[in-house]
Every structure is written in structure tokens, then in C-alpha cells.
PDB file of N, CA and C in Angstrom:
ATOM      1  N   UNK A   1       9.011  -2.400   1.763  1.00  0.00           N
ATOM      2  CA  UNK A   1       9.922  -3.076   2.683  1.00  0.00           C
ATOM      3  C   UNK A   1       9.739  -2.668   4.153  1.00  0.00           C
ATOM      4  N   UNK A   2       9.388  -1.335   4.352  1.00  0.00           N
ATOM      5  CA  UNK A   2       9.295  -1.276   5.913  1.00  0.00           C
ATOM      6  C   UNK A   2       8.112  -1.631   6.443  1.00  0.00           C
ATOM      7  N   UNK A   3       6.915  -2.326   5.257  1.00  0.00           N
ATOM      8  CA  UNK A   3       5.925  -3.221   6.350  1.00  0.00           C
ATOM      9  C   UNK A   3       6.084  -4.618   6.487  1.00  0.00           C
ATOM     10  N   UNK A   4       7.223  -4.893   5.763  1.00  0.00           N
ATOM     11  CA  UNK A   4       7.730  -6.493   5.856  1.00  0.00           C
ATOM     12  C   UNK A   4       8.647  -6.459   7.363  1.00  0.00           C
ATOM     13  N   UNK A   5       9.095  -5.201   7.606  1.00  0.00           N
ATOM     14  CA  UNK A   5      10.188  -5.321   8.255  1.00  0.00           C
ATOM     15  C   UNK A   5       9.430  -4.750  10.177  1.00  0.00           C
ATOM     16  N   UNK A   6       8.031  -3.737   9.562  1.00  0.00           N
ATOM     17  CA  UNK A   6       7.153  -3.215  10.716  1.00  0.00           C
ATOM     18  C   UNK A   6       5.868  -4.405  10.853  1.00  0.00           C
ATOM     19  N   UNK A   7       5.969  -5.829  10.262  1.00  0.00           N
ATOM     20  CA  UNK A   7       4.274  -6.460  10.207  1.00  0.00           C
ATOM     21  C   UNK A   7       4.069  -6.842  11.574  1.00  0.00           C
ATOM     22  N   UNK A   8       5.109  -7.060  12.526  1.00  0.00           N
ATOM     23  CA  UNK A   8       5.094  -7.656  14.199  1.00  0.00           C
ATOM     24  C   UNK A   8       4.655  -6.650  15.212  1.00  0.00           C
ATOM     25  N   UNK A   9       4.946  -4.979  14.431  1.00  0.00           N
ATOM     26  CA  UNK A   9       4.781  -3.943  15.258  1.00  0.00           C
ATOM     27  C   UNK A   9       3.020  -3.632  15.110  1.00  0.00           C
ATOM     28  N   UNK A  10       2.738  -4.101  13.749  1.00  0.00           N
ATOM     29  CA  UNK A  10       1.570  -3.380  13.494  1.00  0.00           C
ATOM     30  C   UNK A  10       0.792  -4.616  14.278  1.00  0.00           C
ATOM     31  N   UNK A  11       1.052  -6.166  13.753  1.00  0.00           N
ATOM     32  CA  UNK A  11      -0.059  -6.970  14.450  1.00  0.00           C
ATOM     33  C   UNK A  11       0.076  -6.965  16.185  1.00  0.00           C
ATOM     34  N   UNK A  12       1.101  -5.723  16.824  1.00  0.00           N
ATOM     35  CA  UNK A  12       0.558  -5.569  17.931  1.00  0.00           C
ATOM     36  C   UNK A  12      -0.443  -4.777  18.299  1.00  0.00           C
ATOM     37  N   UNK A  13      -0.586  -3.742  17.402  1.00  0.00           N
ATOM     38  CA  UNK A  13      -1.774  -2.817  17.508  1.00  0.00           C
ATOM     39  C   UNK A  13      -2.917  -3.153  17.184  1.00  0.00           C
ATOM     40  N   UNK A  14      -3.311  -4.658  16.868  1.00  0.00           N
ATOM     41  CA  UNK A  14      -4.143  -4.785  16.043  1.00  0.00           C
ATOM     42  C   UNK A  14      -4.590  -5.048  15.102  1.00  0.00           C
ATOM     43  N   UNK A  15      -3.844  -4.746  14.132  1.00  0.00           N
ATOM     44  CA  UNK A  15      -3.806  -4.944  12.685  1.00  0.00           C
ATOM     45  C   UNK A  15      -3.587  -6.244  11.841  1.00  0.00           C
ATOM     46  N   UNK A  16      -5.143  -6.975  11.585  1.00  0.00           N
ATOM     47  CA  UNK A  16      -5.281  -7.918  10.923  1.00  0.00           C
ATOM     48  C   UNK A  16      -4.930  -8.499   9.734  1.00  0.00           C
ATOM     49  N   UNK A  17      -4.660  -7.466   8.470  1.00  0.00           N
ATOM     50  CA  UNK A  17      -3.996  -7.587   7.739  1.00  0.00           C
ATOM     51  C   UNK A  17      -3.176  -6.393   6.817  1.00  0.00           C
ATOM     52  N   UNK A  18      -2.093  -7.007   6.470  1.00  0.00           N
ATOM     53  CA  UNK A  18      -1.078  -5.746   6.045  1.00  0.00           C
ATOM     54  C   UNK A  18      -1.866  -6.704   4.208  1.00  0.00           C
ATOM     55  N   UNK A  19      -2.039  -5.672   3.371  1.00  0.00           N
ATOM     56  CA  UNK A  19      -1.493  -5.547   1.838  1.00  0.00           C
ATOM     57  C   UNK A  19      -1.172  -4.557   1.373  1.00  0.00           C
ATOM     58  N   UNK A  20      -0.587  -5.207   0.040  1.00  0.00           N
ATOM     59  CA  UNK A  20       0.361  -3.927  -0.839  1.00  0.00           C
ATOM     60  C   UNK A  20      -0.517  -4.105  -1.710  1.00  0.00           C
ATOM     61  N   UNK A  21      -1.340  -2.871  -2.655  1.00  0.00           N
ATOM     62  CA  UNK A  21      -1.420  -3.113  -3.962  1.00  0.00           C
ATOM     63  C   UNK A  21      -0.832  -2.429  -4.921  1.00  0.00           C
ATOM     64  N   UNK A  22      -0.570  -2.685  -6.279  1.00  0.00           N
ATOM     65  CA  UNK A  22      -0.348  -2.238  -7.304  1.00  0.00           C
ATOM     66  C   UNK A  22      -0.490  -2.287  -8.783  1.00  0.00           C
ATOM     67  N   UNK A  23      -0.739  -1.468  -9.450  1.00  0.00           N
ATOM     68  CA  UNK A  23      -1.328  -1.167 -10.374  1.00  0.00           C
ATOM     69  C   UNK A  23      -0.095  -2.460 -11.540  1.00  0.00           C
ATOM     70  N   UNK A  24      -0.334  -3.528 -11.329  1.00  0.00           N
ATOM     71  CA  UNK A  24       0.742  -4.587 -11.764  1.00  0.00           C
ATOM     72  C   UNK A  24      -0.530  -6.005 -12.207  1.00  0.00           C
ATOM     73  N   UNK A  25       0.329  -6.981 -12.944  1.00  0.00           N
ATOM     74  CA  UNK A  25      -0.606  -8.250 -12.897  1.00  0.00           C
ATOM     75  C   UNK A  25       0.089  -8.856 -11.445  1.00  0.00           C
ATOM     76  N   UNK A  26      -0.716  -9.918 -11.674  1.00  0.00           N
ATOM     77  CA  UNK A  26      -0.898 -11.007 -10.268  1.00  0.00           C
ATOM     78  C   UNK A  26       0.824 -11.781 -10.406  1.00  0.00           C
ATOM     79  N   UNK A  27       1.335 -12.242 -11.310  1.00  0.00           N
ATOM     80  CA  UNK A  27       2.884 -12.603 -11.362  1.00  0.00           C
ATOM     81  C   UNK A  27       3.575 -11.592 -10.397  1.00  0.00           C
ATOM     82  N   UNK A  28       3.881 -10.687 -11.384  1.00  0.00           N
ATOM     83  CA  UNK A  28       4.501  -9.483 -10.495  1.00  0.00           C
ATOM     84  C   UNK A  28       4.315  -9.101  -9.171  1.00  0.00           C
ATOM     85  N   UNK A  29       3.516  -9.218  -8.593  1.00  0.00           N
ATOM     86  CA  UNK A  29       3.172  -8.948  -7.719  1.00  0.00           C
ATOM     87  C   UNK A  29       3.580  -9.875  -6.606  1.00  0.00           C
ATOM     88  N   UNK A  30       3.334 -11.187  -6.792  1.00  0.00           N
ATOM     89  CA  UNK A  30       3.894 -12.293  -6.556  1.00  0.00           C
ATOM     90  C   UNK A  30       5.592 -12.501  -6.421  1.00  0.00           C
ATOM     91  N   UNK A  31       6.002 -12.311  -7.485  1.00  0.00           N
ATOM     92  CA  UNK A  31       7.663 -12.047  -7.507  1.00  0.00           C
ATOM     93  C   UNK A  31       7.938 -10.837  -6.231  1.00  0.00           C
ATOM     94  N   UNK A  32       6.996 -10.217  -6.535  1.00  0.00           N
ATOM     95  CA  UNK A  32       8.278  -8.904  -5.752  1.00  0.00           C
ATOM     96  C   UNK A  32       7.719  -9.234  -4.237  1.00  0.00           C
ATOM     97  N   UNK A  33       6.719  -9.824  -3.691  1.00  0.00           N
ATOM     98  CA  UNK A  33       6.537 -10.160  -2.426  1.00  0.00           C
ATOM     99  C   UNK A  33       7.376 -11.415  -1.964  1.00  0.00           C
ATOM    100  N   UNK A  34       7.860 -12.287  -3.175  1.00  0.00           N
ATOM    101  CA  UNK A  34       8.567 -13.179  -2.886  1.00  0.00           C
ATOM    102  C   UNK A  34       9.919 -12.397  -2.844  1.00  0.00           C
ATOM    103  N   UNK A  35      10.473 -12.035  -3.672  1.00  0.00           N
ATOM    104  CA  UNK A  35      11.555 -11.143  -3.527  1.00  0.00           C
ATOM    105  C   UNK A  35      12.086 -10.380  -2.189  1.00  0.00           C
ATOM    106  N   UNK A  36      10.636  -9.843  -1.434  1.00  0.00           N
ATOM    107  CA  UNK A  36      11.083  -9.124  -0.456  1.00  0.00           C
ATOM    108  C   UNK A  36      10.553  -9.724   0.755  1.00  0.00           C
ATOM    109  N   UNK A  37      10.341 -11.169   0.979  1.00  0.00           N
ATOM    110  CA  UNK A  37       9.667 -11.701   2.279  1.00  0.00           C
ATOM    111  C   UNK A  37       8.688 -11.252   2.684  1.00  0.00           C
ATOM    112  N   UNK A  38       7.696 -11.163   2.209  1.00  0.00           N
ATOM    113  CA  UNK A  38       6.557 -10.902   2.476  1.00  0.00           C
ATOM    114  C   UNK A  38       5.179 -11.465   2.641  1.00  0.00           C
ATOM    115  N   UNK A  39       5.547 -12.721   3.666  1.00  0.00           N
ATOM    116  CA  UNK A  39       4.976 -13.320   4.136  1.00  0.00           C
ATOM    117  C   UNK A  39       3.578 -13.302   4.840  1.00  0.00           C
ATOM    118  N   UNK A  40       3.756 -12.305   5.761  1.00  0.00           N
ATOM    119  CA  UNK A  40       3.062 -11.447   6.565  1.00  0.00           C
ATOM    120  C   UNK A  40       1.927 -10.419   5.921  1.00  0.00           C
ATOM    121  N   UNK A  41       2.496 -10.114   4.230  1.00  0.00           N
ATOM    122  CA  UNK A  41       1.785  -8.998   3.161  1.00  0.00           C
ATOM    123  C   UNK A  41       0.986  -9.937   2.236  1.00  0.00           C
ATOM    124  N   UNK A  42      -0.193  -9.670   2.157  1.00  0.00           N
ATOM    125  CA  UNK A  42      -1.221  -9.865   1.396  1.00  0.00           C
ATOM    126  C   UNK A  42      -1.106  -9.242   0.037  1.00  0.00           C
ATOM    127  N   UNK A  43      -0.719  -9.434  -1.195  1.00  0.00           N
ATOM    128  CA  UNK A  43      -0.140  -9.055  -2.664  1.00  0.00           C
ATOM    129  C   UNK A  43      -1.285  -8.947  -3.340  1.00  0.00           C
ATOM    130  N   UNK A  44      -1.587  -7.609  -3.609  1.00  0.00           N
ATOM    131  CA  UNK A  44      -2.798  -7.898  -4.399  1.00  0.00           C
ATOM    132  C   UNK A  44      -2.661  -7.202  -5.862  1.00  0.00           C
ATOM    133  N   UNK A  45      -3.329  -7.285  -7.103  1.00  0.00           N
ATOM    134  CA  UNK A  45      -3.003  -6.761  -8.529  1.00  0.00           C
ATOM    135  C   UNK A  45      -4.267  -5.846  -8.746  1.00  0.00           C
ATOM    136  N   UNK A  46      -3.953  -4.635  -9.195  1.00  0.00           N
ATOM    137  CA  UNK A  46      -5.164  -3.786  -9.825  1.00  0.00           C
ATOM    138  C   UNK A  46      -4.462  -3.687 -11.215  1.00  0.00           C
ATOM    139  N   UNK A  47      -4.469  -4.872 -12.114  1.00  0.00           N
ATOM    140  CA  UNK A  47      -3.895  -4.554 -13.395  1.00  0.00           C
ATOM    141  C   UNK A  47      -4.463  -4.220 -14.639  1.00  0.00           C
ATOM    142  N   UNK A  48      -5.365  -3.424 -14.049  1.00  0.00           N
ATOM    143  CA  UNK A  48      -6.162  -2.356 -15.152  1.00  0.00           C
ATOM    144  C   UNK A  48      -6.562  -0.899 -14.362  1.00  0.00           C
ATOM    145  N   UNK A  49      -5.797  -1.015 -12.936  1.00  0.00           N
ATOM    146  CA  UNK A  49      -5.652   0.152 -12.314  1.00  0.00           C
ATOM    147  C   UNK A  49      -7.149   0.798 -12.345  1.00  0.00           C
ATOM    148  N   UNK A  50      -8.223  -0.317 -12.608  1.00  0.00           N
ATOM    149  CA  UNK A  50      -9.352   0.065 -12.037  1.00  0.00           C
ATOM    150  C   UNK A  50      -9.722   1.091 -10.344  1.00  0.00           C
ATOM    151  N   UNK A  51      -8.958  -0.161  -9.324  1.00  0.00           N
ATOM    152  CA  UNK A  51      -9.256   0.331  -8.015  1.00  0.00           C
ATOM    153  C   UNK A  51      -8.907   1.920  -7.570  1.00  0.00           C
ATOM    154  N   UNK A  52      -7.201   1.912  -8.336  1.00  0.00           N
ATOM    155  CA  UNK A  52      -6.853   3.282  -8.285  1.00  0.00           C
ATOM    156  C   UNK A  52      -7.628   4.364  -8.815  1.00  0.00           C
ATOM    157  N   UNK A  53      -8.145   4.316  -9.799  1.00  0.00           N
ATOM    158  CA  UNK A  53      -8.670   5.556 -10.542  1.00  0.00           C
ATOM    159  C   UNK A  53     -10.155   5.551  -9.523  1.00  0.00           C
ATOM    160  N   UNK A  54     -11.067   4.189  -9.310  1.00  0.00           N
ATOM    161  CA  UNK A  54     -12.214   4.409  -8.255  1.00  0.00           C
ATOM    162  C   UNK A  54     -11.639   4.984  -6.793  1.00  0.00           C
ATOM    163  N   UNK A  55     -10.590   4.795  -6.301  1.00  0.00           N
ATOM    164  CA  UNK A  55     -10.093   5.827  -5.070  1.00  0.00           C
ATOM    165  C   UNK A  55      -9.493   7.099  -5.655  1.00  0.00           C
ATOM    166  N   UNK A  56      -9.577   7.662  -6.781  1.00  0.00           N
ATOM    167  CA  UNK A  56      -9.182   9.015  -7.124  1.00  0.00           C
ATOM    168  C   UNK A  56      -7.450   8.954  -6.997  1.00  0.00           C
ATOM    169  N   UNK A  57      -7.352   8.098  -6.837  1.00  0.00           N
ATOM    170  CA  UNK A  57      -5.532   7.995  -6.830  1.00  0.00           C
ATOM    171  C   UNK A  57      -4.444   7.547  -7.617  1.00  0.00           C
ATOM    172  N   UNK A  58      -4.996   7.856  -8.435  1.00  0.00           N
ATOM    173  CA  UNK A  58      -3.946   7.280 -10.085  1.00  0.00           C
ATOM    174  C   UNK A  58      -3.334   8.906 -10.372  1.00  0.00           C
ATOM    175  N   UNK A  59      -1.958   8.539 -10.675  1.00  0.00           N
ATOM    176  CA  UNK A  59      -0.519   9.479 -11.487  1.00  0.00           C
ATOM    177  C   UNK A  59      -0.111   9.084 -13.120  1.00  0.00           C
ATOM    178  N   UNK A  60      -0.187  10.054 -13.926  1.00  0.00           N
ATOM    179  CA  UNK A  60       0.482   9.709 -14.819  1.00  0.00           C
ATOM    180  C   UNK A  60       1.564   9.704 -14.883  1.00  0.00           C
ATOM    181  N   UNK A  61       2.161   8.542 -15.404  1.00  0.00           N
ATOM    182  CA  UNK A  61       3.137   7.944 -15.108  1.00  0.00           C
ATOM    183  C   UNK A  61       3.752   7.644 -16.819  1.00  0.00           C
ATOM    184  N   UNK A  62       2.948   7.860 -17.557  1.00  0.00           N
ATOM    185  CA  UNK A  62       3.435   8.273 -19.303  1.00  0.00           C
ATOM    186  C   UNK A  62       5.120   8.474 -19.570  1.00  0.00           C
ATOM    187  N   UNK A  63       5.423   9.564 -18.549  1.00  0.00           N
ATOM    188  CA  UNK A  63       6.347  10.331 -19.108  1.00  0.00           C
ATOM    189  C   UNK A  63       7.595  10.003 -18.884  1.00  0.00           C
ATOM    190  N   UNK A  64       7.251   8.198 -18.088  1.00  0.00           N
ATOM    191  CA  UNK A  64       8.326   7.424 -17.653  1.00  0.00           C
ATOM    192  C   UNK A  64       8.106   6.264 -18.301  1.00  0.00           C
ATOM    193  N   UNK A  65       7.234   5.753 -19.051  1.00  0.00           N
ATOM    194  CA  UNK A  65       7.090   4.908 -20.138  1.00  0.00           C
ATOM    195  C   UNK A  65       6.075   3.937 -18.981  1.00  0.00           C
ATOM    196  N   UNK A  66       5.314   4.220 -18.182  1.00  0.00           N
ATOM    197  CA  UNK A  66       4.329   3.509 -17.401  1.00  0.00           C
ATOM    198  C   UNK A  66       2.874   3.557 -17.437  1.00  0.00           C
ATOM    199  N   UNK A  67       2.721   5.024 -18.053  1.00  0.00           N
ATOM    200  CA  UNK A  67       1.532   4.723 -18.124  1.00  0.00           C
ATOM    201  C   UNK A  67       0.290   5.405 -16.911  1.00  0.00           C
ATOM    202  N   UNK A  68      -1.095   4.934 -16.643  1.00  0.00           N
ATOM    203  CA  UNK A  68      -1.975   5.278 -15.653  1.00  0.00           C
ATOM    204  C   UNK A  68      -0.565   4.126 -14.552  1.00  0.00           C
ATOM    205  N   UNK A  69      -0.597   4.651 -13.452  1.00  0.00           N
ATOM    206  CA  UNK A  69       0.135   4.061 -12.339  1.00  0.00           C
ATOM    207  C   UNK A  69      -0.654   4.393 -10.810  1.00  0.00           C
ATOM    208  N   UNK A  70      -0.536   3.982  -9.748  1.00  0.00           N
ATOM    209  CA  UNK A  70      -1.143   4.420  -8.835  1.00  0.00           C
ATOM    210  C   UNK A  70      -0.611   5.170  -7.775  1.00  0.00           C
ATOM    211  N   UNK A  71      -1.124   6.295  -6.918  1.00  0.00           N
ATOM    212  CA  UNK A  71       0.019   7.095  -6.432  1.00  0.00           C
ATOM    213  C   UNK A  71       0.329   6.338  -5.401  1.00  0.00           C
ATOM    214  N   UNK A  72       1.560   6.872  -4.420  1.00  0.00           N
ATOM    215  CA  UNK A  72       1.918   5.881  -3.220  1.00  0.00           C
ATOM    216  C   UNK A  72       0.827   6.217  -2.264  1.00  0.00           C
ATOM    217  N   UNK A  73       0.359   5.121  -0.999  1.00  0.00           N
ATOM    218  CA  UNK A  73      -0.489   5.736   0.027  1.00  0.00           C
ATOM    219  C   UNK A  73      -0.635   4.568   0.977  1.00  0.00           C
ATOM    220  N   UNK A  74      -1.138   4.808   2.444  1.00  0.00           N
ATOM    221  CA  UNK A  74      -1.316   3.958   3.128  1.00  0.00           C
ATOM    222  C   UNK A  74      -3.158   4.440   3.660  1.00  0.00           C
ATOM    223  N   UNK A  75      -3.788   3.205   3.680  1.00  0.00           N
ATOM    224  CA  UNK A  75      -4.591   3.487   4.478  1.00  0.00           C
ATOM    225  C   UNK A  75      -4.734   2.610   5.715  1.00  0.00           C
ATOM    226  N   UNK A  76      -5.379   3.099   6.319  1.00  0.00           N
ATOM    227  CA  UNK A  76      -6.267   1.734   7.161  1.00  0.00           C
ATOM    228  C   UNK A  76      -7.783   1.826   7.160  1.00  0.00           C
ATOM    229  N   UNK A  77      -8.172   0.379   7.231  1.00  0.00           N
ATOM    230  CA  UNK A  77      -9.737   0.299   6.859  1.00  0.00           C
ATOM    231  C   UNK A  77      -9.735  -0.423   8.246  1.00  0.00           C
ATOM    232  N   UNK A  78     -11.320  -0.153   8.696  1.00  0.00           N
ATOM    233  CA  UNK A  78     -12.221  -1.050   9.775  1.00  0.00           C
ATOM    234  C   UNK A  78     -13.056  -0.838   9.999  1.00  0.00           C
ATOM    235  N   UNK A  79     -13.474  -2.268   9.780  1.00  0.00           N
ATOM    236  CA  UNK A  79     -14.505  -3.109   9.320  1.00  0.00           C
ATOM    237  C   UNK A  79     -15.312  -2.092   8.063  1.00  0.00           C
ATOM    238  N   UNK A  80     -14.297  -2.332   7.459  1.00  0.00           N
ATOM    239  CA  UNK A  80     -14.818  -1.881   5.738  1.00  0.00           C
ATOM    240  C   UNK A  80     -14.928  -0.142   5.719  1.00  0.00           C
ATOM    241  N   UNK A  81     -14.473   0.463   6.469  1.00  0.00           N
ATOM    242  CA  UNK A  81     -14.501   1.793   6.692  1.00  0.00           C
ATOM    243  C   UNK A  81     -12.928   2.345   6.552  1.00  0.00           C
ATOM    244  N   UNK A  82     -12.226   3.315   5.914  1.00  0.00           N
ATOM    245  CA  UNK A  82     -10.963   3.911   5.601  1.00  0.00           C
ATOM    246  C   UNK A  82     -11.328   4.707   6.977  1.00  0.00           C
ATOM    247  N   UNK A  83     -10.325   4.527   7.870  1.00  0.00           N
ATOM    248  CA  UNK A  83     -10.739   5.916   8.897  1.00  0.00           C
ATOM    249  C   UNK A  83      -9.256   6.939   8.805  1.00  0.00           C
ATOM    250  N   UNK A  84      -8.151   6.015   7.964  1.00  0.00           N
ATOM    251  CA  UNK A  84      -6.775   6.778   7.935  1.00  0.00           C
ATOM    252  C   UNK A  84      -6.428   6.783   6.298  1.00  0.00           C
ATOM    253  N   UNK A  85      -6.328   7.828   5.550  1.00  0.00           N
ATOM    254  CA  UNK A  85      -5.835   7.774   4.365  1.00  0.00           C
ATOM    255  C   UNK A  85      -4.702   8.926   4.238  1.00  0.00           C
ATOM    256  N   UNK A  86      -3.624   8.486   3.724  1.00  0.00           N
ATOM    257  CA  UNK A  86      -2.121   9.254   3.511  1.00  0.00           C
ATOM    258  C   UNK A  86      -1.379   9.563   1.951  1.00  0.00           C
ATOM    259  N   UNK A  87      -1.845   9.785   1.452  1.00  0.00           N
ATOM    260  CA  UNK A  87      -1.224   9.815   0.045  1.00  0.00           C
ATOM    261  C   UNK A  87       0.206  10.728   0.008  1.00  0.00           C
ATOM    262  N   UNK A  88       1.210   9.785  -0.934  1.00  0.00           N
ATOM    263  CA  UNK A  88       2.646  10.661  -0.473  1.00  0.00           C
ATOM    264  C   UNK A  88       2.191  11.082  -1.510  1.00  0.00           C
ATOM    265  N   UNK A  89       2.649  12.693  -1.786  1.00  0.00           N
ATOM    266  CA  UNK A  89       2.426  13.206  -3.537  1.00  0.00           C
ATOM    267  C   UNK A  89       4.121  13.595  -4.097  1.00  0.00           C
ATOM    268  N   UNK A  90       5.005  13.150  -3.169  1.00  0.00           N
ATOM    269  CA  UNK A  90       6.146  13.368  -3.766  1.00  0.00           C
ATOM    270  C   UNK A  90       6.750  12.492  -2.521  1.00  0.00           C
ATOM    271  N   UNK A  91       8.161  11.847  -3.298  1.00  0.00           N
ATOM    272  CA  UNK A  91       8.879  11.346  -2.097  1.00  0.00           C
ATOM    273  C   UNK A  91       7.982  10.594  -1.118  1.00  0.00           C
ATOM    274  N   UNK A  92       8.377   9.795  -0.208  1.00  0.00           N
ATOM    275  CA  UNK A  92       7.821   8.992   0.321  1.00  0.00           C
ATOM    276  C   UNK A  92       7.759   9.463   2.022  1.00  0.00           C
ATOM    277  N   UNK A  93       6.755   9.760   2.397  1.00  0.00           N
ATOM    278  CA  UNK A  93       6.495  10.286   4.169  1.00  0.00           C
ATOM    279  C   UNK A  93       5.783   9.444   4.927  1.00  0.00           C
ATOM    280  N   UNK A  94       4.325  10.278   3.790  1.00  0.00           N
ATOM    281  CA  UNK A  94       3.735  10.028   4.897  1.00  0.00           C
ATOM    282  C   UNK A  94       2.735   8.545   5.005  1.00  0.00           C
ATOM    283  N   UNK A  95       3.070   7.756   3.857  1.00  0.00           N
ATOM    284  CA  UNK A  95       2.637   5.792   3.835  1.00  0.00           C
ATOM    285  C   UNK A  95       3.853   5.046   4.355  1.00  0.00           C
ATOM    286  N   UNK A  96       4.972   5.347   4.935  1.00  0.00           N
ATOM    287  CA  UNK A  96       5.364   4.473   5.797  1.00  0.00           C
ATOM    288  C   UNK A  96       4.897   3.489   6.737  1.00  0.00           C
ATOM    289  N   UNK A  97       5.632   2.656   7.067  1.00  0.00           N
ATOM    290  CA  UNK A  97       4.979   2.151   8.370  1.00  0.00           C
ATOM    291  C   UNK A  97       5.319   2.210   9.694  1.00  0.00           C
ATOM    292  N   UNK A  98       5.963   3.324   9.932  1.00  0.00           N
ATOM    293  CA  UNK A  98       5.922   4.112  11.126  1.00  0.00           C
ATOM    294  C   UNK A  98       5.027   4.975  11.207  1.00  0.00           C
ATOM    295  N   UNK A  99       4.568   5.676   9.451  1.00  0.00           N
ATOM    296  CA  UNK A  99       3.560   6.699   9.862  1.00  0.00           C
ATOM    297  C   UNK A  99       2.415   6.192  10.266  1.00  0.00           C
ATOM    298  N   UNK A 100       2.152   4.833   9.617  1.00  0.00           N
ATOM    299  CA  UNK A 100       0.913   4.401   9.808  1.00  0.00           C
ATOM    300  C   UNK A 100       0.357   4.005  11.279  1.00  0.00           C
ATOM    301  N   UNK A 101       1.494   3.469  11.324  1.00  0.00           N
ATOM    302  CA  UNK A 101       2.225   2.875  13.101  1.00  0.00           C
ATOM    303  C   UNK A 101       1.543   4.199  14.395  1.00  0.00           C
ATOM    304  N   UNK A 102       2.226   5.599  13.628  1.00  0.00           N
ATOM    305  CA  UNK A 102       2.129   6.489  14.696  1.00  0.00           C
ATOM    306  C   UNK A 102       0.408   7.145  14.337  1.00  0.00           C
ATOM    307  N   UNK A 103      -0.063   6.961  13.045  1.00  0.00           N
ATOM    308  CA  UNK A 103      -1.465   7.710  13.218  1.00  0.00           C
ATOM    309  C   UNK A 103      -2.283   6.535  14.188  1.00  0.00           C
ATOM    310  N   UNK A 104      -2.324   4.692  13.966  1.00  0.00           N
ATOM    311  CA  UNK A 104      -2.891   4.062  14.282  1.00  0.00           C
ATOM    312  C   UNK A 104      -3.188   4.032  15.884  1.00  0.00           C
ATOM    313  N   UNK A 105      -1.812   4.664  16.514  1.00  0.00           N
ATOM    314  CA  UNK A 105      -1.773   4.740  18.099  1.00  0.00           C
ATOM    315  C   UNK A 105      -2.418   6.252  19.084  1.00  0.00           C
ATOM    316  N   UNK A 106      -2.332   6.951  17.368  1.00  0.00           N
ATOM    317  CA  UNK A 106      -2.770   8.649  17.738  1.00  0.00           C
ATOM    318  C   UNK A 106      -4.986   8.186  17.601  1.00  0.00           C
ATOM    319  N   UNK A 107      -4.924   7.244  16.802  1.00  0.00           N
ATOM    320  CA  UNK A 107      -6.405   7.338  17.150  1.00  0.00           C
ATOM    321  C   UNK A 107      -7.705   6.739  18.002  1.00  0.00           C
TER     322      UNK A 107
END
């Protein structure tokens, strides 16, 4: 929700496109961007949580009846290059979109 609510701040810096992914099918994914106006967010499905486990970023998530899940994180890529990666490992910090907001202006 706070890049639905930050997508005007970020496409001032630049930022061509905002997505969310998650370790979900393509419905779901769909619903909850419709759900939360996310117009502006590009919805994408890793529903075999392929992508996650190839970025080293999958949580088990078993012990909540979920399963391989993917951890939270923000990056930014350009032109096909990650130059910012944030993984929260508890609680949510540092993939906001203020954080992203404030590394994107720090670099």
C-alpha cells in the first residue's frame, strides 16, 4: 500500500515502473492489486516461487500453513542491473517506499 499511495513520488525520481511480486498465482495477484488501487503497480505471480528461491530470497513459511513463501524486499533495477536491494528479515523497514524513495535520492 505505501507504493500505491508513494507511485507519484517515485515517478518523480524517475522511476519507470513500480511492481509487486509474489510468490501467489496470477488471479490473486490481480484481486489484491485491484483491491488496493494499484493502477500505477505492475502485479506480477512467481507461483512456483521459482524467482524467489533464484534471488536467494525465499522463507519458510510451513509453520503458518504457507509453505516456500518469499521474503519481503524492495529493489531497484537499471537497465537490468539491481543497484539497490533491501530485504526486511523481520517486520517491515527497510522495503518501504520511503526507504526506497530515500536510498533512490541518496544515490
Amino acid at each position: 500500500p505505501t507504493f500505491v499511495e508513494g507511485a507519484s513520488d517515485l515517478a518523480g525520481e524517475g522511476v519507470d515502473t513500480i511492481a509487486c511480486i509474489a510468490v501467489n498465482d496470477a488471479w490473486v495477484m490481480g484481486a489484491w492489486g485491484k483491491a488496493h488501487g494499484s493502477d500505477d503497480i505492475t502485479m506480477l505471480a512467481d507461483g512456483n516461487g521459482e524467482f524467489a528461491a533464484a534471488m536467494g530470497l525465499t522463507m519458510d513459511g510451513s509453520g503458518f500453513g504457507l509453505g516456500s513463501r518469499s521474503k519481503r524486499y524492495a529493489a531497484v533495477i537499471e537497465d537490468g542491473t539491481i543497484t539497490h536491494l533491501a530485504v526486511d528479515e523481520g517486520g517491515i523497514e527497510v522495503s518501504t517506499c520511503s526507504a526506497v524513495l530515500d536510498a533512490i535520492v541518496e544515490a
